[in-house]
C-alpha atoms as a PDB file:
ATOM      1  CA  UNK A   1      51.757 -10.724 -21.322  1.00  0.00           C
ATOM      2  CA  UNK A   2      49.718 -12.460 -24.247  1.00  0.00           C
ATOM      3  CA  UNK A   3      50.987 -15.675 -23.686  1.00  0.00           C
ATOM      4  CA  UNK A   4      50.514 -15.639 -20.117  1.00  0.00           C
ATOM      5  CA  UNK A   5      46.599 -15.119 -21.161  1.00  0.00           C
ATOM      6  CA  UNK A   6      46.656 -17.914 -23.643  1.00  0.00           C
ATOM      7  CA  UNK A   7      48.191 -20.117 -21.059  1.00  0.00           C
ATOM      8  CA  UNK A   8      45.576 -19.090 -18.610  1.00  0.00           C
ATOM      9  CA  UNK A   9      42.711 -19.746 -20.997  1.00  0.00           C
ATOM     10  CA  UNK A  10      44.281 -23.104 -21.478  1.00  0.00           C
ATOM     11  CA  UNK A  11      43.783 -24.205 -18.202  1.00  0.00           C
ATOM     12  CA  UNK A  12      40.366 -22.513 -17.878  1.00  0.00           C
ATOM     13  CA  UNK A  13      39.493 -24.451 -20.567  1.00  0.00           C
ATOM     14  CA  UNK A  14      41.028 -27.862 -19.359  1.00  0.00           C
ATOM     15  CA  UNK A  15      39.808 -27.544 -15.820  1.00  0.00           C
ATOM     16  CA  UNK A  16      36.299 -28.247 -17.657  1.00  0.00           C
ATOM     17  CA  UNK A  17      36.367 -31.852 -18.214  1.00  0.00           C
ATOM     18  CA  UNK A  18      35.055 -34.897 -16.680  1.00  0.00           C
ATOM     19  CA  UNK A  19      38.932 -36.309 -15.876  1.00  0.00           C
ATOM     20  CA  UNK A  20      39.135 -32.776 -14.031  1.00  0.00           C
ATOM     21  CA  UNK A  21      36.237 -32.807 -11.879  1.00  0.00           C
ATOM     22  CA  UNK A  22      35.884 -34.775  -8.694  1.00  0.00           C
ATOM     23  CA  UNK A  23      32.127 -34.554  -9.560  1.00  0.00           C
ATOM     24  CA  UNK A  24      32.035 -37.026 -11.564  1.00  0.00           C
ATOM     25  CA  UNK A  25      34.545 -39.585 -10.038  1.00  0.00           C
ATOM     26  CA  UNK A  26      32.747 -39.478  -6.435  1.00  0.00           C
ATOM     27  CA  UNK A  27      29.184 -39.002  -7.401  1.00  0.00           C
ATOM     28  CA  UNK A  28      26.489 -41.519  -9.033  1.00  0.00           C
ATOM     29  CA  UNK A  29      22.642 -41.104  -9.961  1.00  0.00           C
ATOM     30  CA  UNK A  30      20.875 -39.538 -12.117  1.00  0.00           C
ATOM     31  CA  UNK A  31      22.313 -35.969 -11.321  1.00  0.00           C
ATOM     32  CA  UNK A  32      25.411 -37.242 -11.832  1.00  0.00           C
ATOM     33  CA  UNK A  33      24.902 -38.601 -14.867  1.00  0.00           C
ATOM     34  CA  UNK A  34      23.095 -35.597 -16.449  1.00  0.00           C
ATOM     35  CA  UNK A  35      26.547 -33.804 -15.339  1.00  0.00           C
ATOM     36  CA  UNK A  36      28.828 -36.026 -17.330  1.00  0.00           C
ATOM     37  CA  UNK A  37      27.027 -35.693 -20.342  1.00  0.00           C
ATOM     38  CA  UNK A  38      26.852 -32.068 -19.733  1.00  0.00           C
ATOM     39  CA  UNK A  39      29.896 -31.107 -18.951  1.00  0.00           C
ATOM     40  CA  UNK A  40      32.075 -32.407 -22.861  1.00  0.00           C
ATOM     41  CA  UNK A  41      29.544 -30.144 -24.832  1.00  0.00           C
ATOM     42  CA  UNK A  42      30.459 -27.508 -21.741  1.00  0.00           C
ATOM     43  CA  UNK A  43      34.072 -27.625 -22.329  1.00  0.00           C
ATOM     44  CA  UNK A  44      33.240 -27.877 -26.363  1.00  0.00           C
ATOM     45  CA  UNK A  45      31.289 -24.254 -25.957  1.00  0.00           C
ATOM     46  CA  UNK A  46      34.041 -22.766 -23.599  1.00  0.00           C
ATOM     47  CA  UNK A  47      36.956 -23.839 -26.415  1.00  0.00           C
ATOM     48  CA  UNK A  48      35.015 -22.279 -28.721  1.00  0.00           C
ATOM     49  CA  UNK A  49      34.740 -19.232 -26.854  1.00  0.00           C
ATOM     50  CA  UNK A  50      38.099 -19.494 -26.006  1.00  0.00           C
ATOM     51  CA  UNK A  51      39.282 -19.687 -29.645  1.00  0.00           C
ATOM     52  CA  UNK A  52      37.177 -16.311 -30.809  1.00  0.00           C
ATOM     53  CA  UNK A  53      38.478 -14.409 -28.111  1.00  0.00           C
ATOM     54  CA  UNK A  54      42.179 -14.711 -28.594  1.00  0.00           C
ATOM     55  CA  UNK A  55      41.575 -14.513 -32.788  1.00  0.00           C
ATOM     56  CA  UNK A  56      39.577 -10.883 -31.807  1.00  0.00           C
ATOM     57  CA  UNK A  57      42.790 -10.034 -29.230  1.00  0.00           C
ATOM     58  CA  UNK A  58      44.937 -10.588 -32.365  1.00  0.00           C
ATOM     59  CA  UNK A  59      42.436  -8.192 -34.452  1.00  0.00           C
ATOM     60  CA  UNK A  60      41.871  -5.842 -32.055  1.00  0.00           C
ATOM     61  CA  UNK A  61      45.710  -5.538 -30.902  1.00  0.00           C
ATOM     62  CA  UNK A  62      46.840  -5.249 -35.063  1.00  0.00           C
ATOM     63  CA  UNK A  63      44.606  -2.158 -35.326  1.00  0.00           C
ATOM     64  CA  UNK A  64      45.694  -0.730 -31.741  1.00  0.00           C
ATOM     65  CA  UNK A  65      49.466  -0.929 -33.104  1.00  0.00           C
ATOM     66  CA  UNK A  66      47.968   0.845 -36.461  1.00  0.00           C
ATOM     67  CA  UNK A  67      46.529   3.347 -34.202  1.00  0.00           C
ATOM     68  CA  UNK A  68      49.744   4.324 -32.248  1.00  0.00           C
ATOM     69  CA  UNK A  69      51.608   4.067 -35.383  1.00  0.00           C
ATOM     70  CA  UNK A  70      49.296   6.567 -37.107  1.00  0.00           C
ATOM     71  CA  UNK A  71      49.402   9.223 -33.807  1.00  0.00           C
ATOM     72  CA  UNK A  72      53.243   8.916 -34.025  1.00  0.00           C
ATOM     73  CA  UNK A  73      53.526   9.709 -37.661  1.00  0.00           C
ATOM     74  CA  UNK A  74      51.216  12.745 -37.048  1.00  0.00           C
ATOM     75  CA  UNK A  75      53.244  14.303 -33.774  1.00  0.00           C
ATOM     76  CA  UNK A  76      56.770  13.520 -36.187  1.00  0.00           C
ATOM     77  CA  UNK A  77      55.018  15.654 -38.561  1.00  0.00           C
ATOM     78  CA  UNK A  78      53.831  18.226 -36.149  1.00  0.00           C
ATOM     79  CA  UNK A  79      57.900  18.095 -34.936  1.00  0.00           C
ATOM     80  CA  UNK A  80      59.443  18.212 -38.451  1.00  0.00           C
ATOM     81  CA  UNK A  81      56.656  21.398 -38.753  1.00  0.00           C
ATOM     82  CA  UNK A  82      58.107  22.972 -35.896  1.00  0.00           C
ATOM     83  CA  UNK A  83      61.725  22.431 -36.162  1.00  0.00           C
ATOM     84  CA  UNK A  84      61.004  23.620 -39.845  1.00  0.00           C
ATOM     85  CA  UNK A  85      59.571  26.923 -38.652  1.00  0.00           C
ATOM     86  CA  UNK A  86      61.458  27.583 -36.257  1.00  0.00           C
ATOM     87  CA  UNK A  87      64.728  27.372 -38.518  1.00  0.00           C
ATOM     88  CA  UNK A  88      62.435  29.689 -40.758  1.00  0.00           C
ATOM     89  CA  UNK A  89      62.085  32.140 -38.413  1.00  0.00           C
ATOM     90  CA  UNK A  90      65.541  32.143 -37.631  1.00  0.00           C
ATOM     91  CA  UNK A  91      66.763  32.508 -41.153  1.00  0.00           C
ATOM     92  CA  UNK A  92      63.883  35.594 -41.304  1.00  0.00           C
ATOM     93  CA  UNK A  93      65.940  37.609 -38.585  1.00  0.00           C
ATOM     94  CA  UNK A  94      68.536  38.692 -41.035  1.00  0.00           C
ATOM     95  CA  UNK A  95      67.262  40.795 -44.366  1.00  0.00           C
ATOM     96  CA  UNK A  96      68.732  38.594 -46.451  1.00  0.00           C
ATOM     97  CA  UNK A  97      67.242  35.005 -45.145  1.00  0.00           C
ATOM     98  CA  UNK A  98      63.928  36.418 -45.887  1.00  0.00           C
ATOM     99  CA  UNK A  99      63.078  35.087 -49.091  1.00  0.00           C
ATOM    100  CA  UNK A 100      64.790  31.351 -48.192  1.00  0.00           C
ATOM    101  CA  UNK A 101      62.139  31.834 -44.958  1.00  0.00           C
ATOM    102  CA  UNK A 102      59.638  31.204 -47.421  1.00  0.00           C
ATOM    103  CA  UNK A 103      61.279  28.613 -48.937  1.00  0.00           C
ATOM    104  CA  UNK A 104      61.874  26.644 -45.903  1.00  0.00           C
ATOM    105  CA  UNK A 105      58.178  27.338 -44.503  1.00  0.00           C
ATOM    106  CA  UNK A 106      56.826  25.872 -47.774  1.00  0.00           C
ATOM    107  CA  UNK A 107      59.257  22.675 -47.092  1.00  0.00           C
ATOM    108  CA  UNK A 108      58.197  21.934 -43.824  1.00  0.00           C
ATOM    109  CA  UNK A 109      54.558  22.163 -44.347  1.00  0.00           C
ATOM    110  CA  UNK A 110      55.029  20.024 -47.307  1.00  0.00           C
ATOM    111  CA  UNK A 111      56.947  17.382 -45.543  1.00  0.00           C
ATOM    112  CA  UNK A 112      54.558  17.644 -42.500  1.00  0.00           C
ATOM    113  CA  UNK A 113      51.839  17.254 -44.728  1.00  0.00           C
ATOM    114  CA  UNK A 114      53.235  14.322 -46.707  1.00  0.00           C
ATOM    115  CA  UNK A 115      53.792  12.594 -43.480  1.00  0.00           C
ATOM    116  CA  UNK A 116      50.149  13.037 -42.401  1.00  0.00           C
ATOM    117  CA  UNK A 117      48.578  11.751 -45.797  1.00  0.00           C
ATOM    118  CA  UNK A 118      50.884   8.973 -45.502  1.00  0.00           C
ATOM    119  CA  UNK A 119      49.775   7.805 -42.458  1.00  0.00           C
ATOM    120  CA  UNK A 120      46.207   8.571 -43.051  1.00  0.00           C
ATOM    121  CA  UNK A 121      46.723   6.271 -46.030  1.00  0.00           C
ATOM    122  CA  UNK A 122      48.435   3.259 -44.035  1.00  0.00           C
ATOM    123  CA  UNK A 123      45.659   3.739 -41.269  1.00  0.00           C
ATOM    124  CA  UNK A 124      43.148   3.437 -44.472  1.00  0.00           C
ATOM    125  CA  UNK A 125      45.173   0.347 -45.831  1.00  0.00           C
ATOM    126  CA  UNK A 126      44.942  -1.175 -42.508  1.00  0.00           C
ATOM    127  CA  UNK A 127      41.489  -0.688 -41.420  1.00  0.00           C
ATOM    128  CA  UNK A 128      40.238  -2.010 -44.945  1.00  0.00           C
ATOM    129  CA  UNK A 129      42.913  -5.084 -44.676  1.00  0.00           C
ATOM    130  CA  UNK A 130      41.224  -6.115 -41.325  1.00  0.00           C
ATOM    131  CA  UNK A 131      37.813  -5.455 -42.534  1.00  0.00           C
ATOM    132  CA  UNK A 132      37.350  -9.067 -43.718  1.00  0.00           C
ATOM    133  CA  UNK A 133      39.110 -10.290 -40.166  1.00  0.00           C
ATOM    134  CA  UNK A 134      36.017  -8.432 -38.470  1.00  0.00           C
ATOM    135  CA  UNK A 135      33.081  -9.529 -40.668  1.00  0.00           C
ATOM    136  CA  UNK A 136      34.298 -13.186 -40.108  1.00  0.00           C
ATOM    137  CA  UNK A 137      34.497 -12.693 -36.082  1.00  0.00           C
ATOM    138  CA  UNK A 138      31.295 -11.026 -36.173  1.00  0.00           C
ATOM    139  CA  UNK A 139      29.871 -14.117 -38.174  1.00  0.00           C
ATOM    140  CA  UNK A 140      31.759 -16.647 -35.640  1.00  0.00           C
ATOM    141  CA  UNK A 141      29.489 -14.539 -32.963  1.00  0.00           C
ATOM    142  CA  UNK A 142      26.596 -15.718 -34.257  1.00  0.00           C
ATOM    143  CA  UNK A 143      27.940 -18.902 -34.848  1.00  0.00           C
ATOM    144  CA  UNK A 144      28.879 -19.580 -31.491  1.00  0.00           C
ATOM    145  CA  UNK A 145      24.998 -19.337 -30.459  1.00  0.00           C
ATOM    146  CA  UNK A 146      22.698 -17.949 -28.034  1.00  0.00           C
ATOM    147  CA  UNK A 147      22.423 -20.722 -25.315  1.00  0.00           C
ATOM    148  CA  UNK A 148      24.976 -22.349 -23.483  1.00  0.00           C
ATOM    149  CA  UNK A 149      24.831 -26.256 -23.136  1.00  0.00           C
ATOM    150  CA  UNK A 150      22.409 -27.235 -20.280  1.00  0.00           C
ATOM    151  CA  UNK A 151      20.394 -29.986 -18.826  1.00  0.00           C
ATOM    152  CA  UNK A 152      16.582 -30.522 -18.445  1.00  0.00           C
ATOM    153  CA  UNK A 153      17.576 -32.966 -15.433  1.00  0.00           C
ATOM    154  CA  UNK A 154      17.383 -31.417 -12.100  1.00  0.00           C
ATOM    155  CA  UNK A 155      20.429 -31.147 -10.680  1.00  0.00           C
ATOM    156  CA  UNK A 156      19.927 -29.376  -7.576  1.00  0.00           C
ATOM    157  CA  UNK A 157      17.969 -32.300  -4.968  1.00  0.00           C
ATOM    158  CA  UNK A 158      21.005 -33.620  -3.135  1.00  0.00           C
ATOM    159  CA  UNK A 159      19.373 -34.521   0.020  1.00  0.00           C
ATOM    160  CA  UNK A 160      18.680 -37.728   1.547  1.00  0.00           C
ATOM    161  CA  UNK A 161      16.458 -36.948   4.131  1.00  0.00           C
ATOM    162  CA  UNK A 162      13.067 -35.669   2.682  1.00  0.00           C
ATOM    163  CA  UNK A 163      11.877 -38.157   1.965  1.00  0.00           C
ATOM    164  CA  UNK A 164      12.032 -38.631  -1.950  1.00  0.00           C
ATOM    165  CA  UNK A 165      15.070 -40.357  -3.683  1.00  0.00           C
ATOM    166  CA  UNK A 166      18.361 -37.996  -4.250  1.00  0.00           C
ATOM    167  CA  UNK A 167      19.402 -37.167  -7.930  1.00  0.00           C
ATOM    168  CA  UNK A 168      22.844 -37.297  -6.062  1.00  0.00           C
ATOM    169  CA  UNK A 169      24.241 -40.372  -4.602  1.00  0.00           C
ATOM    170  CA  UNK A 170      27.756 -40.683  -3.245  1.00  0.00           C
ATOM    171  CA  UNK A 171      29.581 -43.348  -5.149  1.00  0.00           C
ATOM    172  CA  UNK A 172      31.068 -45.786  -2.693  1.00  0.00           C
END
């Protein structure tokens, strides 16, 4: 599934182009114009774009996996609990298996526990490993800008019948 969104943003991304547009093949004037300079800077801002979203997919799926990893560690240890007391309590239903009850109690809460701070500790290691990863996508935010790439030409008067001359013409 992630490389069919790569592959998607690819052609996203190369459908912005002069070569790509009929726009600028069928059109002249000073619209047209305006719109091929436009449009490189366009596709330069969309790559861009392009290029911080999949490296924050790549963060943000890393510390998803961490996540699930860390809730599966916690229910084992919740199992090995259980299975641990109930062998406990199964050992207590004879006289003699009550002092190893004890014993075994102690042993699963132990190993439960140990599990637990052990993936508390790898969530820790993780989150503090990607750290970094996020400070530098939060700095290519700002990087990337405010304002997309636009024109101060007017782009809009395509008609040839009121009377004024058409930013537009049809290249013939």
């Amino acid at each position: 599934m992630g490389i069919r969104r790569r592959q998607r943003g690819r052609e996203h991304r190369g459908g912005i182009s002069l070569n790509n547009l009929r726009t600028s093949r069928e059109w002249n004037g000073r619209a047209a114009e305006a719109y091929r300079d436009l449009v490189p800077s366009q596709a330069d801002g969309l790559g861009e774009i392009e290029l911080f979203a999949e490296q924050l997919r790549t963060s943000l799926e890393s510390l998803a996996n961490s996540i699930e990893t860390f809730w599966l560690a916690v229910k084992s240890a919740f199992v090995v609990f259980v299975v641990g007391a109930v062998g406990a309590i199964a050992t207590a239903c004879t006289v003699v298996g009550i002092p190893a009850t004890i014993g075994a109690i102690a042993t699963a809460v132990g190993v439960s526990l140990g599990l637990v701070i052990t993936a508390v500790t790898a969530l820790n290691s993780h989150v503090n490993t990607i750290e970094p990863q996020q400070s530098a996508l939060n700095e290519k935010i700002h990087d990337l800008g405010t304002e997309w790439a636009k024109t101060n030409a007017e782009l809009s008067d395509s008609t040839t019948r009121d009377g004024d001359r058409s930013n537009w013409e049809l290249d013939s």
